[in-house]
Protein backbone atom coordinates (compact mmCIF):
# COMPACT_ATOMS: atom_id res chain seq x y z
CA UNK A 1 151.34 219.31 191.15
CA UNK A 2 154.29 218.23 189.25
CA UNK A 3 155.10 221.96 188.76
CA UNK A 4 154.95 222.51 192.06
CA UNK A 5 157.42 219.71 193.77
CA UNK A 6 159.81 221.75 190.79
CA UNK A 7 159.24 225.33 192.31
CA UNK A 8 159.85 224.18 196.02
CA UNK A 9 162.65 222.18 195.17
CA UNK A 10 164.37 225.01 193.43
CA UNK A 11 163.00 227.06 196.91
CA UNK A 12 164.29 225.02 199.79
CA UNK A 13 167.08 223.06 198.33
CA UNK A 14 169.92 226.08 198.70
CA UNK A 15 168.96 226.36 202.96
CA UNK A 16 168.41 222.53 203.04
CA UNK A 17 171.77 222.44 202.13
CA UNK A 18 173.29 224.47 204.03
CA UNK A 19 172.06 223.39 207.23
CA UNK A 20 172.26 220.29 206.95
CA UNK A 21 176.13 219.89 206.32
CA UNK A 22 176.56 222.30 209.07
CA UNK A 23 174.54 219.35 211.09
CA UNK A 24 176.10 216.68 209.41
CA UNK A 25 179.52 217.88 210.04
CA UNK A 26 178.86 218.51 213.84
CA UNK A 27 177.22 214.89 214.02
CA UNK A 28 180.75 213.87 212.37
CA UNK A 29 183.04 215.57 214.99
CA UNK A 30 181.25 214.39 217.95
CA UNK A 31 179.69 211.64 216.95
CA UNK A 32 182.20 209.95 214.15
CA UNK A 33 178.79 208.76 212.52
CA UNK A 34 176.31 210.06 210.59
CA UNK A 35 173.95 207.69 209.26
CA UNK A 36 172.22 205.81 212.32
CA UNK A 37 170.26 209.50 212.56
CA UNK A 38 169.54 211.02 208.64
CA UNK A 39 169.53 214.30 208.39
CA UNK A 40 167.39 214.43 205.05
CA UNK A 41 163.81 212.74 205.71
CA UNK A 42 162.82 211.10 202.59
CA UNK A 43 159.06 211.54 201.49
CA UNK A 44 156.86 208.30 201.90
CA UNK A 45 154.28 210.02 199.70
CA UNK A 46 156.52 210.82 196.63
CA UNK A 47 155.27 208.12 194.88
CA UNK A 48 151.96 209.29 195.57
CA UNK A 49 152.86 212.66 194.09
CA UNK A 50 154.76 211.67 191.13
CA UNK A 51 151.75 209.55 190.11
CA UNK A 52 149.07 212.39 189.64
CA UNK A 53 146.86 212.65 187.17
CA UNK A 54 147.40 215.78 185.97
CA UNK A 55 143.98 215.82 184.52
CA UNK A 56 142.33 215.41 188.40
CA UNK A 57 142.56 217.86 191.43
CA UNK A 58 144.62 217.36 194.12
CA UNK A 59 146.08 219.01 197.46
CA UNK A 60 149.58 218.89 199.36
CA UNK A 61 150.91 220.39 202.53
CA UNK A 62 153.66 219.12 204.22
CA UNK A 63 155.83 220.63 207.35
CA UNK A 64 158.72 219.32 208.52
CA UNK A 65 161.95 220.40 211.46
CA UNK A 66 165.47 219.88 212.53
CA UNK A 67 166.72 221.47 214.96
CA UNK A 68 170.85 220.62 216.61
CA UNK A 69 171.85 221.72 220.34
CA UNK A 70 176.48 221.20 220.50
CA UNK A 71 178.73 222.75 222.00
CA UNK A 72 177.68 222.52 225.85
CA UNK A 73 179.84 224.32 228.47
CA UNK A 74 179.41 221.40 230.72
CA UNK A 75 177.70 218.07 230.91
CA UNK A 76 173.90 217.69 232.16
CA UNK A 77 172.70 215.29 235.06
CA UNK A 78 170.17 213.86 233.36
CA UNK A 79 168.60 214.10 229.49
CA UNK A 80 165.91 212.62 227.79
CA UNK A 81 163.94 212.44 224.26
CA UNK A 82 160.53 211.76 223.19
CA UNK A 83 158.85 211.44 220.05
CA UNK A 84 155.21 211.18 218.93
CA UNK A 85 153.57 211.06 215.41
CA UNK A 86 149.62 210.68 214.43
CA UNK A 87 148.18 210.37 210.95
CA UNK A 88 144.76 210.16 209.44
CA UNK A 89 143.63 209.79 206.49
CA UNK A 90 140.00 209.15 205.35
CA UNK A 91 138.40 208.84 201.74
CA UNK A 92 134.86 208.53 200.52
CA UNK A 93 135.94 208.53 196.75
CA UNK A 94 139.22 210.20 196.75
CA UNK A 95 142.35 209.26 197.23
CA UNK A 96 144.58 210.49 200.16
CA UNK A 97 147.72 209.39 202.01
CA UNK A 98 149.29 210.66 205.09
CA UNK A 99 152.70 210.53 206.76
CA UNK A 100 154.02 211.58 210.37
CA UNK A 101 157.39 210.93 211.18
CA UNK A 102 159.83 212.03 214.48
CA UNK A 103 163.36 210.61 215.64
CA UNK A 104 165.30 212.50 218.52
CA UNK A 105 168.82 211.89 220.54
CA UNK A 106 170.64 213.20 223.33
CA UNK A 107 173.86 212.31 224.57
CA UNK A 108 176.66 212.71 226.34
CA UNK A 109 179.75 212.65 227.00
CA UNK A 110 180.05 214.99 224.62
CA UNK A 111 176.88 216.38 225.31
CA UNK A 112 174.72 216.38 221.76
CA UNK A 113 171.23 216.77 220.98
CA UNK A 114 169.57 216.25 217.82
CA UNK A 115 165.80 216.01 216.30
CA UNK A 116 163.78 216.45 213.16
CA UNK A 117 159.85 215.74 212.61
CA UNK A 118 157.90 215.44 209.51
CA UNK A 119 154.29 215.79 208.66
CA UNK A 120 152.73 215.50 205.21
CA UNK A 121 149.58 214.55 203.23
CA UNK A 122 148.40 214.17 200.09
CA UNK A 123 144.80 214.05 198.58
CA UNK A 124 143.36 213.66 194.92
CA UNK A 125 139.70 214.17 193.44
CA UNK A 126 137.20 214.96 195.92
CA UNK A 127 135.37 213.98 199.73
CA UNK A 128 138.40 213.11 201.38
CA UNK A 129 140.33 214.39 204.81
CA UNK A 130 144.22 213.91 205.35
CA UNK A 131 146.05 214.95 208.72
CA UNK A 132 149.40 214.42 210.40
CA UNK A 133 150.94 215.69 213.26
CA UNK A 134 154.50 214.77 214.58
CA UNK A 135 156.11 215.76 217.53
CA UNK A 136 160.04 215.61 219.05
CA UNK A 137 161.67 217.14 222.44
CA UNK A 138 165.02 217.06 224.06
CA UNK A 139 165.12 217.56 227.45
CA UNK A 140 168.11 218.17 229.70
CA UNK A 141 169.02 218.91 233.47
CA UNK A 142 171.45 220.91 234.84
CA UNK A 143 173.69 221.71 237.73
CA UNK A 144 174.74 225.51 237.25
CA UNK A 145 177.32 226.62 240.04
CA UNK A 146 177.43 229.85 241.34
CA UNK A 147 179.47 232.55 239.37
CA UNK A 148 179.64 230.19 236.39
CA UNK A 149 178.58 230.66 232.93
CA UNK A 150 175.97 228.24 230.82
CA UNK A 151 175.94 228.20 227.72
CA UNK A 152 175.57 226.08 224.04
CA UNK A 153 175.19 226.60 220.29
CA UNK A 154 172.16 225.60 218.56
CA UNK A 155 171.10 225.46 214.39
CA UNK A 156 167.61 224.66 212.88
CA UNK A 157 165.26 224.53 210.00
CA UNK A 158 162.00 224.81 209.07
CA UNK A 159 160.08 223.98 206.27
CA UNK A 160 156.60 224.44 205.05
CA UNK A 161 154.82 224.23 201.50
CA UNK A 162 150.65 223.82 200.34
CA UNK A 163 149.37 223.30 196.89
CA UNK A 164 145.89 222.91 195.85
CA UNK A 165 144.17 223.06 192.40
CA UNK A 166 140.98 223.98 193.28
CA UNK A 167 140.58 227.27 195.56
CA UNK A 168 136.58 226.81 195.88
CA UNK A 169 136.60 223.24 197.24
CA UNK A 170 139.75 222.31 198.30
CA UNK A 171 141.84 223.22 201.69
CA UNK A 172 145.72 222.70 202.63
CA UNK A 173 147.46 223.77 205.53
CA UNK A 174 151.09 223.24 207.27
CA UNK A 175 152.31 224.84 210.83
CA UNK A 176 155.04 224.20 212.29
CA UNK A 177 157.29 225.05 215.45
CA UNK A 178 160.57 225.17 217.25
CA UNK A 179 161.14 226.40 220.59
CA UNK A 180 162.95 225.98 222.94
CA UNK A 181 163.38 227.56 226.98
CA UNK A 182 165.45 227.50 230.10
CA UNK A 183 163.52 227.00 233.29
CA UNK A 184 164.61 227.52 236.79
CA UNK A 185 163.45 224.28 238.54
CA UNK A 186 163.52 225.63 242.34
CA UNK A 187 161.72 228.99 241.08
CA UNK A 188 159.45 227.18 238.53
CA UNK A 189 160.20 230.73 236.30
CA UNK A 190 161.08 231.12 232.61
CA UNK A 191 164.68 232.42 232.44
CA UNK A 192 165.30 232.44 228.49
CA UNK A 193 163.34 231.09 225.54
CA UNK A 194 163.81 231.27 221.66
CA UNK A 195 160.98 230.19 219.56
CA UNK A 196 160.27 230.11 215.46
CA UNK A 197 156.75 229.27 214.17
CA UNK A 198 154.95 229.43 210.73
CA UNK A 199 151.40 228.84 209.17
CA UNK A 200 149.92 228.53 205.80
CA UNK A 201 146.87 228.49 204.59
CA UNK A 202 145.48 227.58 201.61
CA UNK A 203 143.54 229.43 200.35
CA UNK A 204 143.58 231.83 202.82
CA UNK A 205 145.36 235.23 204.05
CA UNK A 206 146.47 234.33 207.52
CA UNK A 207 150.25 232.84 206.28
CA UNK A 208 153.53 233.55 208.51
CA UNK A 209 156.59 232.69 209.75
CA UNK A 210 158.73 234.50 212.24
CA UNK A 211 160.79 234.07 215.40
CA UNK A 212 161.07 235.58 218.89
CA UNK A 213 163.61 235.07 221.41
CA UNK A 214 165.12 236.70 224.73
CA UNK A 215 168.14 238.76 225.45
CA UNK A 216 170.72 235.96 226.44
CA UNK A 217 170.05 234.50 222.56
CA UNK A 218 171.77 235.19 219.92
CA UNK A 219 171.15 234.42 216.27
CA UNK A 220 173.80 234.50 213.62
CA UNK A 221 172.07 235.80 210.28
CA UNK A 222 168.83 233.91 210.32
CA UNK A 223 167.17 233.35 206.82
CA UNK A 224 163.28 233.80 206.21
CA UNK A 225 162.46 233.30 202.81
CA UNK A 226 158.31 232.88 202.00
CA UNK A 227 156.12 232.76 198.78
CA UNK A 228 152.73 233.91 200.20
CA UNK A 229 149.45 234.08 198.20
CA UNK A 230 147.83 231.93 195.19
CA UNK A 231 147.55 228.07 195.33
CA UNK A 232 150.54 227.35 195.90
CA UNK A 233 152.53 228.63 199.23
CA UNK A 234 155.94 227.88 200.95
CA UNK A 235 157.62 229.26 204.11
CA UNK A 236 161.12 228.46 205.14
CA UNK A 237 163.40 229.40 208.00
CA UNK A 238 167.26 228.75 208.86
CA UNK A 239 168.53 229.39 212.53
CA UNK A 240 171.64 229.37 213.72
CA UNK A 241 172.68 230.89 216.98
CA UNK A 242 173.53 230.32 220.87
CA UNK A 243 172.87 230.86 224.50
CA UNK A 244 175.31 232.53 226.96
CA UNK A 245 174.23 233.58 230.70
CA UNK A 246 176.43 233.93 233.87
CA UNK A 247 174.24 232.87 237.05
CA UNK A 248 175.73 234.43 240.20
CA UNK A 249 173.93 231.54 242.35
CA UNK A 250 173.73 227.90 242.19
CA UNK A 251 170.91 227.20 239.93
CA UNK A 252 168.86 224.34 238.95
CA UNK A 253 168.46 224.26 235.40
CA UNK A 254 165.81 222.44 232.83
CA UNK A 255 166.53 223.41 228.84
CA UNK A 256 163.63 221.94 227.08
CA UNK A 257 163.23 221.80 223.23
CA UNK A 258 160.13 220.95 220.99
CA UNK A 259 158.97 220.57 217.72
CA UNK A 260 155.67 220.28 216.38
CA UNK A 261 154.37 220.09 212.44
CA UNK A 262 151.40 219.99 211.91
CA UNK A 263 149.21 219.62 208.13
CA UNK A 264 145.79 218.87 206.48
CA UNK A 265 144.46 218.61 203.23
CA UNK A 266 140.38 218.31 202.77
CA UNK A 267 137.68 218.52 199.57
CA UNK A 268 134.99 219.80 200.29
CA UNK A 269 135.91 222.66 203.09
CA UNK A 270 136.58 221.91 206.97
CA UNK A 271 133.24 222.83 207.65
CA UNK A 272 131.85 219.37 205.84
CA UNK A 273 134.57 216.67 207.79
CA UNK A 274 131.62 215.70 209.87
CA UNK A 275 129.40 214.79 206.76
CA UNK A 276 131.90 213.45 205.32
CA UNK A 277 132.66 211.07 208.50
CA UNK A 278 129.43 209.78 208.46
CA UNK A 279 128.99 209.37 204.73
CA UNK A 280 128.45 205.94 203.57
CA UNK A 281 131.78 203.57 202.36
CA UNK A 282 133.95 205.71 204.16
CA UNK A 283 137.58 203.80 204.16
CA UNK A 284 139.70 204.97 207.39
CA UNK A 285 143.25 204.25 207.82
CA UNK A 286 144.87 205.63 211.40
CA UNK A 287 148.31 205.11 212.72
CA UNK A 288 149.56 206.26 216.10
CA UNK A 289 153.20 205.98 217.05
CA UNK A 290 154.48 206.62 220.18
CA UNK A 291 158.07 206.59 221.26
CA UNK A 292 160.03 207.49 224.23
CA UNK A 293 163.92 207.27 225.17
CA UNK A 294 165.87 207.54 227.69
């Protein structure tokens, strides 16, 4: 395990970088501040990590998102946030910790939006089941005019990564996903969407990570790097692009952005969570938060 926080930090740090002073200096600009809202999520469950046994089996998956939205060509009526983050974790002789974390923003005037989500669990030894889920959205309203042209930049990053030592017992996975779309509100109709989504599993052969997206968005050299196969897997994406359409009516507009990361670790397989839920001297820790502003 040790060897493999070294191999993803030589992985991810390079894009981490990157994208995050190209969101730290927009924050800067428009906001003057920078660290109300961190840009680099620091890991609850390092400690955890750090203090394997290296002797002892363990698992890790952990998926995590930012994702930026600058550079409006006009203000919005109305904008709102929400966050939500779940985590389980549940041991019947094995250790495990989980973590689900989600923070979002949008303001204006100058219209900025801004929001990152993290998901990540750890487990060690055997007969235990870890899970987190985190979620973030931006949401905006607008008031296109006829003849007039909408548009915005946008940047984002995801991450994913899975270790395990033991392919015939033990089970990690990490998905993730950023999307976003533009809705007509009197037509209830998807005008435009972009969307970037990955999975691993592991051990297992159904790992990805791509992006789709629709004719009025443009991306500016997006970066897929991914380390696919054995017991230990990572995924990363960097996106950096914008929207532009001209609407020849007045049009009532709803841009809505979402993230979701999602991982789980488990000894024995999935298939055994219900025996191991009823086992005896089963220790359950749950925490739900559940934030919304306005």
């Amino acid at each position: 395990m040790l060897a493999f926080n070294y191999q993803a930090s030589k992985f991810y740090v390079p894009i981490n970088q990157k994208l995050n002073i190209l969101l730290e200096d927009w924050m800067t600009k428009y906001l003057g501040f920078t660290k109300q809202f961190s840009l680099i999520t620091t890991s609850m469950l390092a400690s955890c990590v750090l203090a394997i046994s290296p002797s002892r089996a363990a698992t890790f998956a952990s998926s995590d998102g930012k994702f930026a939205l600058i550079n409006f060509s006009q203000s919005a009526s109305t904008v709102s946030t929400g966050t939500e983050a779940n985590a389980l974790a549940i041991g019947n002789g094995g250790m495990v910790a989980a973590l689900a974390e989600s923070q979002a923003f949008f303001v204006q005037p100058p219209l900025v939006g801004f929001n990152s989500s993290l998901s990540q669990v750890f487990g060690e030894n055997k007969d235990y089941l870890g899970e987190a889920i985190s979620e973030a959205t931006l949401i905006g309203l607008f008031d296109v005019a006829e003849k007039t042209t909408f548009s915005f930049d946008f940047a984002g990053i995801l991450n994913l990564s899975t270790s395990i030592d033991e392919p015939s017992v033990e089970n990690a996975r990490a998905s993730g996903e950023i999307s976003f779309a533009l809705f007509d509100i009197s037509k209830n109709s998807i005008l435009d969407f972009f969307s970037l989504a990955g999975n691993l599993i592991t051990k297992g052969d159904k790992d990805f990570i791509a992006y789709q997206k629709s004719d009025n968005v443009t991306l500016n050299n997006p970066v897929i790097q991914s380390n696919f196969g054995g017991k230990q897997e990572s995924a990363t994406a960097i996106v950096e692009g914008s929207f532009k359409s001209t609407f020849e009516k007045q049009t009532n507009l709803a841009l809505i952005e979402v993230k979701r990361n999602r991982v789980r670790v488990s000894t024995p397989e999935p298939s055994t969570y219900l025996a191991l839920l009823l086992s005896s001297g089963v220790i359950a820790v749950a925490l739900k938060r559940k934030r919304q502003l306005f």
